[in-house]
Structure formats: structure tokens, C-alpha cells
N, C-alpha and C. Protein backbone atom coordinates (compact mmCIF):
# COMPACT_ATOMS: atom_id res chain seq x y z
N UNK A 1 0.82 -1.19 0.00
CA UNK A 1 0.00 0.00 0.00
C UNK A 1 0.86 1.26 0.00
N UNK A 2 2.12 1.29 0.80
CA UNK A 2 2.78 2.46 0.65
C UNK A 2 3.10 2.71 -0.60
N UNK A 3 3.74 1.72 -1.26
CA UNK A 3 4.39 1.73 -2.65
C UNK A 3 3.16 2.57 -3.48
N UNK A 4 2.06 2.42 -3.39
CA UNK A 4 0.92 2.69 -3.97
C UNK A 4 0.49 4.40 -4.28
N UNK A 5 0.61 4.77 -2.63
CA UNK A 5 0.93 6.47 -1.99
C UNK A 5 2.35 6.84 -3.00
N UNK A 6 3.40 6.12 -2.53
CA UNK A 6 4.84 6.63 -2.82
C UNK A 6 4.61 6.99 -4.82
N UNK A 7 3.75 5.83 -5.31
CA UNK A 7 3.52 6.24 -7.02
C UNK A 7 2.39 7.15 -7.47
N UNK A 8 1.51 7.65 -6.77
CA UNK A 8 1.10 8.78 -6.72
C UNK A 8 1.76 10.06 -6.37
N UNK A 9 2.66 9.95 -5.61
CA UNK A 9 3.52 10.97 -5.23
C UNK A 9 4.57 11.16 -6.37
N UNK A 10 5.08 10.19 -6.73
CA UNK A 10 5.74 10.49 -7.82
C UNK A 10 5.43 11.04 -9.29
N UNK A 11 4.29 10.46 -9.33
CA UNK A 11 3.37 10.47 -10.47
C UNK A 11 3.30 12.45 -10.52
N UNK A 12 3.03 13.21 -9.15
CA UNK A 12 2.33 14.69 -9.38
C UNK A 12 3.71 15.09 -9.47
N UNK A 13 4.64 14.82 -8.63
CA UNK A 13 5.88 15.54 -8.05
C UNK A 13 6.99 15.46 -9.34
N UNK A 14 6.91 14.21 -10.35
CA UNK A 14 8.00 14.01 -10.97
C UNK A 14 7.52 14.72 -12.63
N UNK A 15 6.15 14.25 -12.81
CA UNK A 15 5.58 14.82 -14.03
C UNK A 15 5.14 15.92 -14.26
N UNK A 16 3.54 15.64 -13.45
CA UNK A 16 2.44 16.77 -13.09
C UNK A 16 2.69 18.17 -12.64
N UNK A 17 3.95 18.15 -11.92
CA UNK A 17 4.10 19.20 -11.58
C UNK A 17 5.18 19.98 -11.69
N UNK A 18 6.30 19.59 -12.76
CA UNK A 18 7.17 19.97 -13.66
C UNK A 18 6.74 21.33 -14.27
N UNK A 19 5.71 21.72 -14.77
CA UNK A 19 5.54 23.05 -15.19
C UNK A 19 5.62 24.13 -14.27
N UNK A 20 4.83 23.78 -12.96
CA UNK A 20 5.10 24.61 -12.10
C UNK A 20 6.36 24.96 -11.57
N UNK A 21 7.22 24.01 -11.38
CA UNK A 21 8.93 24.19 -11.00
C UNK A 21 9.25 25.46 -12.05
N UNK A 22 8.90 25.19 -13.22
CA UNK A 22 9.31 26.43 -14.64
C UNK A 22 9.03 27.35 -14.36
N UNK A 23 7.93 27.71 -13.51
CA UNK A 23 6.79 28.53 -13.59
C UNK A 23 7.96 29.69 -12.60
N UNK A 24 7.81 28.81 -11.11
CA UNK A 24 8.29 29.18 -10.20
C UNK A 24 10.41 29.70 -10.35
N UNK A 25 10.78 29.13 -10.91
CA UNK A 25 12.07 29.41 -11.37
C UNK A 25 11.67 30.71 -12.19
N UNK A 26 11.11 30.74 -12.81
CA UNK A 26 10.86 31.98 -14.03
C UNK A 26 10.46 33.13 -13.12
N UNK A 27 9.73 32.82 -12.31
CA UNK A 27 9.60 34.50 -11.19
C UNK A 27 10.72 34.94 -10.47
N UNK A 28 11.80 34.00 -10.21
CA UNK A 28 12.95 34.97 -10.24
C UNK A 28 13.43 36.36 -10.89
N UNK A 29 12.94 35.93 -12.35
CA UNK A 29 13.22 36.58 -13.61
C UNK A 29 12.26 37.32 -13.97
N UNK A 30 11.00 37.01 -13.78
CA UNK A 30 9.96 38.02 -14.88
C UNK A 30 8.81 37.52 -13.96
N UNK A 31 8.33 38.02 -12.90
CA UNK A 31 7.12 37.99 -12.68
C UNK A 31 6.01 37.75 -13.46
N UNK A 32 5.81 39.02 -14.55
CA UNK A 32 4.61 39.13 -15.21
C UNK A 32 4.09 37.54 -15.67
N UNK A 33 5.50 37.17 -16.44
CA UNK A 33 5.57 36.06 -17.58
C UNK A 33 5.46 34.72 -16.68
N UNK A 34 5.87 34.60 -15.80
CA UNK A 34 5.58 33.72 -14.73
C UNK A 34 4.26 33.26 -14.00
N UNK A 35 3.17 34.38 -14.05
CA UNK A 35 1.79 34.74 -13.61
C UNK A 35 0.59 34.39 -14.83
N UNK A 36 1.50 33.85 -15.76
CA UNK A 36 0.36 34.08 -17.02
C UNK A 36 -0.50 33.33 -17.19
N UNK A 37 -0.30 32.45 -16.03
CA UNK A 37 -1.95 31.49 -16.36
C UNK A 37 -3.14 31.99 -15.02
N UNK A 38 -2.60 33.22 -14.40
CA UNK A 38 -3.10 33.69 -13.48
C UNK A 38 -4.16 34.83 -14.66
N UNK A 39 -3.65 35.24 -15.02
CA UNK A 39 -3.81 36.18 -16.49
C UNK A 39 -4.47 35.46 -16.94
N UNK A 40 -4.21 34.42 -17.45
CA UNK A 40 -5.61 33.95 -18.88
C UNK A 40 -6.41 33.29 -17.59
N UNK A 41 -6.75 32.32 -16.64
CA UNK A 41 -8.13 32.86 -15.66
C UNK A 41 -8.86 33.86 -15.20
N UNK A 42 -7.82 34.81 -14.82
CA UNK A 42 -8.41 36.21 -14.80
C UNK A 42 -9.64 37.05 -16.40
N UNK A 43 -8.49 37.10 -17.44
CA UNK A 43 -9.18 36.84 -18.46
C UNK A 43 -10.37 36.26 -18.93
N UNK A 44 -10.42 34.82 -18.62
CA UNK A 44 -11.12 34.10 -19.01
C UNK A 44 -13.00 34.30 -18.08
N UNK A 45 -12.08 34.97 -16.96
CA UNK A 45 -13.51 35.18 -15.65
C UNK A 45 -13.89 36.50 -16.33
N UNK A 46 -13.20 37.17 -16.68
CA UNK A 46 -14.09 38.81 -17.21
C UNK A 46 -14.74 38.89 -18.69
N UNK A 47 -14.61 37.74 -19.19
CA UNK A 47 -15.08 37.41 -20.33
C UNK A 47 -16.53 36.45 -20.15
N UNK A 48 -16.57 35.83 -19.49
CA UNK A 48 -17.47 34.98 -18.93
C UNK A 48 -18.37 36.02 -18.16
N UNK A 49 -18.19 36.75 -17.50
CA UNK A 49 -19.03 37.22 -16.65
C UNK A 49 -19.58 38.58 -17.12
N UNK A 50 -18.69 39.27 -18.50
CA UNK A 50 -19.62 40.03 -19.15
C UNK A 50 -20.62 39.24 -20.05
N UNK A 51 -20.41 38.32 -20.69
CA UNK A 51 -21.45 37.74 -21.54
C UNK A 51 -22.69 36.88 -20.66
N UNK A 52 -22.52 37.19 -19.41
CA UNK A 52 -23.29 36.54 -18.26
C UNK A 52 -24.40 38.03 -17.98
N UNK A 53 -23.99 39.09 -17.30
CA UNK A 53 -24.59 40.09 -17.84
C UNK A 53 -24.93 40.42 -19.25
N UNK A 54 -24.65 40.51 -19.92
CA UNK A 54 -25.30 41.04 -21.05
C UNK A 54 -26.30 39.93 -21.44
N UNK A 55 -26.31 38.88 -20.95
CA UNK A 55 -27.85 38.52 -20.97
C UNK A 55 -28.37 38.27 -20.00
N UNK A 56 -28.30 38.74 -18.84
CA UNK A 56 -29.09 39.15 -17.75
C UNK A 56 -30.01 40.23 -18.41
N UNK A 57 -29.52 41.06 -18.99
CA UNK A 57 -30.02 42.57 -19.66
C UNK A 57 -30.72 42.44 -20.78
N UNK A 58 -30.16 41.32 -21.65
CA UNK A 58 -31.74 41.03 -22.54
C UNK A 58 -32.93 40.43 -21.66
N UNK A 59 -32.46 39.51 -20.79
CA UNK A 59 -33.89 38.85 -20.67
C UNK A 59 -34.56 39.84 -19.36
N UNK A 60 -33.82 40.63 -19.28
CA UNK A 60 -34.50 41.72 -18.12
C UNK A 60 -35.19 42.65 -19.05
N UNK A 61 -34.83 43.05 -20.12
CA UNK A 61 -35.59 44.16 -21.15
C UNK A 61 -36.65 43.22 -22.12
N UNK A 62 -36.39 41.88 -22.05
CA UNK A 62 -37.95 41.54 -22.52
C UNK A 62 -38.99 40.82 -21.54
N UNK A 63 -38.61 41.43 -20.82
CA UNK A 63 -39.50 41.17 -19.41
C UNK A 63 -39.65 39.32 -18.87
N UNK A 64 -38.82 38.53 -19.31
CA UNK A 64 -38.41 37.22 -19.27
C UNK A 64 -38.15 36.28 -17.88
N UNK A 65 -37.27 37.81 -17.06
CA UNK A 65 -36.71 37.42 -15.58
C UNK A 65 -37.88 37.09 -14.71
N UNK A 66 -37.56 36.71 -13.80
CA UNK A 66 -38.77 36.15 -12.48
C UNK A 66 -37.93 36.44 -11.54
N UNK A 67 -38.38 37.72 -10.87
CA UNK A 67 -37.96 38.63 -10.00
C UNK A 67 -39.04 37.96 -8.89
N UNK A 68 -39.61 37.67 -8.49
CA UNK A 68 -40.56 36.98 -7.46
C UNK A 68 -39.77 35.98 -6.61
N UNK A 69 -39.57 36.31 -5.43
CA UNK A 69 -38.98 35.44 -4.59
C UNK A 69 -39.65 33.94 -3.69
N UNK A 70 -40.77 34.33 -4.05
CA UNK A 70 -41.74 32.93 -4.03
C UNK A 70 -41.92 31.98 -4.60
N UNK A 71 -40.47 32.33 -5.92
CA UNK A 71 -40.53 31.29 -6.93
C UNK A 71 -40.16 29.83 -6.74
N UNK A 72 -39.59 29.85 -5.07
CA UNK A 72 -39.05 28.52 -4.90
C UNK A 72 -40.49 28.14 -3.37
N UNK A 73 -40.54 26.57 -3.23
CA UNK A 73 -41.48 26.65 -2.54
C UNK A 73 -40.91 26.92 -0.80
N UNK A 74 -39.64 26.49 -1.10
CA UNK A 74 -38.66 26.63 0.72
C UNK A 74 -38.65 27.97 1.11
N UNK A 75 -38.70 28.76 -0.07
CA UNK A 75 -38.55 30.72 0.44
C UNK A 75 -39.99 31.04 1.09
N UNK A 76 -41.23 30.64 1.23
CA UNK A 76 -42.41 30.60 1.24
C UNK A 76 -42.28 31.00 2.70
């Protein structure tokens, strides 16, 4: 069973997590360039969450939404 733990451990530590060692060596050097998958999530959340509003705002201007808080029977 240890052997089992010990190849999972190896498995994140020797492969899986090789990019991050890069990652982390590289912020010595360049922060920015080091952060960049912090950047494309970041990115990726302000992109998502305007096209999340902007149809909040259609279906609020064709009167679509259910603003009624009684809509569930537990809020009652």
C-alpha cells in the first residue's frame, strides 16, 4: 500500500508538476511572464461574466426574468 501512496507521489511531483517548478524558477526573472496562467483565468472570468450580464439585460428588457422570490417553494 505504501508503494501505492509513494507512485502517486511520484506520479504529481516528478511529471504533473514539472511546469510549475518552470513557472516558479521563471519568477525569479519576470514575474509578469511567470503569472500568465493567473492572467488567462483572470481573463477568461471577465469574459465569462460580461457575456453573463449582457444577458441578464436582454432577458431583463424583454420582461423574461422572475424577480418573485416565491418562486421557490422553501422561500415561502
Amino acid at each position: 500500500m505504501k508503494s501505492f501512496f509513494e507512485g502517486i507521489a511520484s506520479l504529481f511531483v516528478d511529471f504533473l508538476f514539472v511546469p510549475m517548478d518552470m513557472f516558479r524558477e521563471l519568477e525569479l526573472t519576470n514575474w509578469w511572464t511567470a503569472n500568465v496562467i493567473n492572467w488567462l483565468f483572470i481573463i477568461i472570468c471577465c469574459v465569462a461574466m460580461t457575456h453573463w450580464i449582457k444577458q441578464l439585460n436582454i432577458f431583463k428588457a424583454n420582461n423574461e426574468d422572475e424577480q418573485d422570490t416565491t418562486a421557490h417553494s422553501f422561500l415561502k
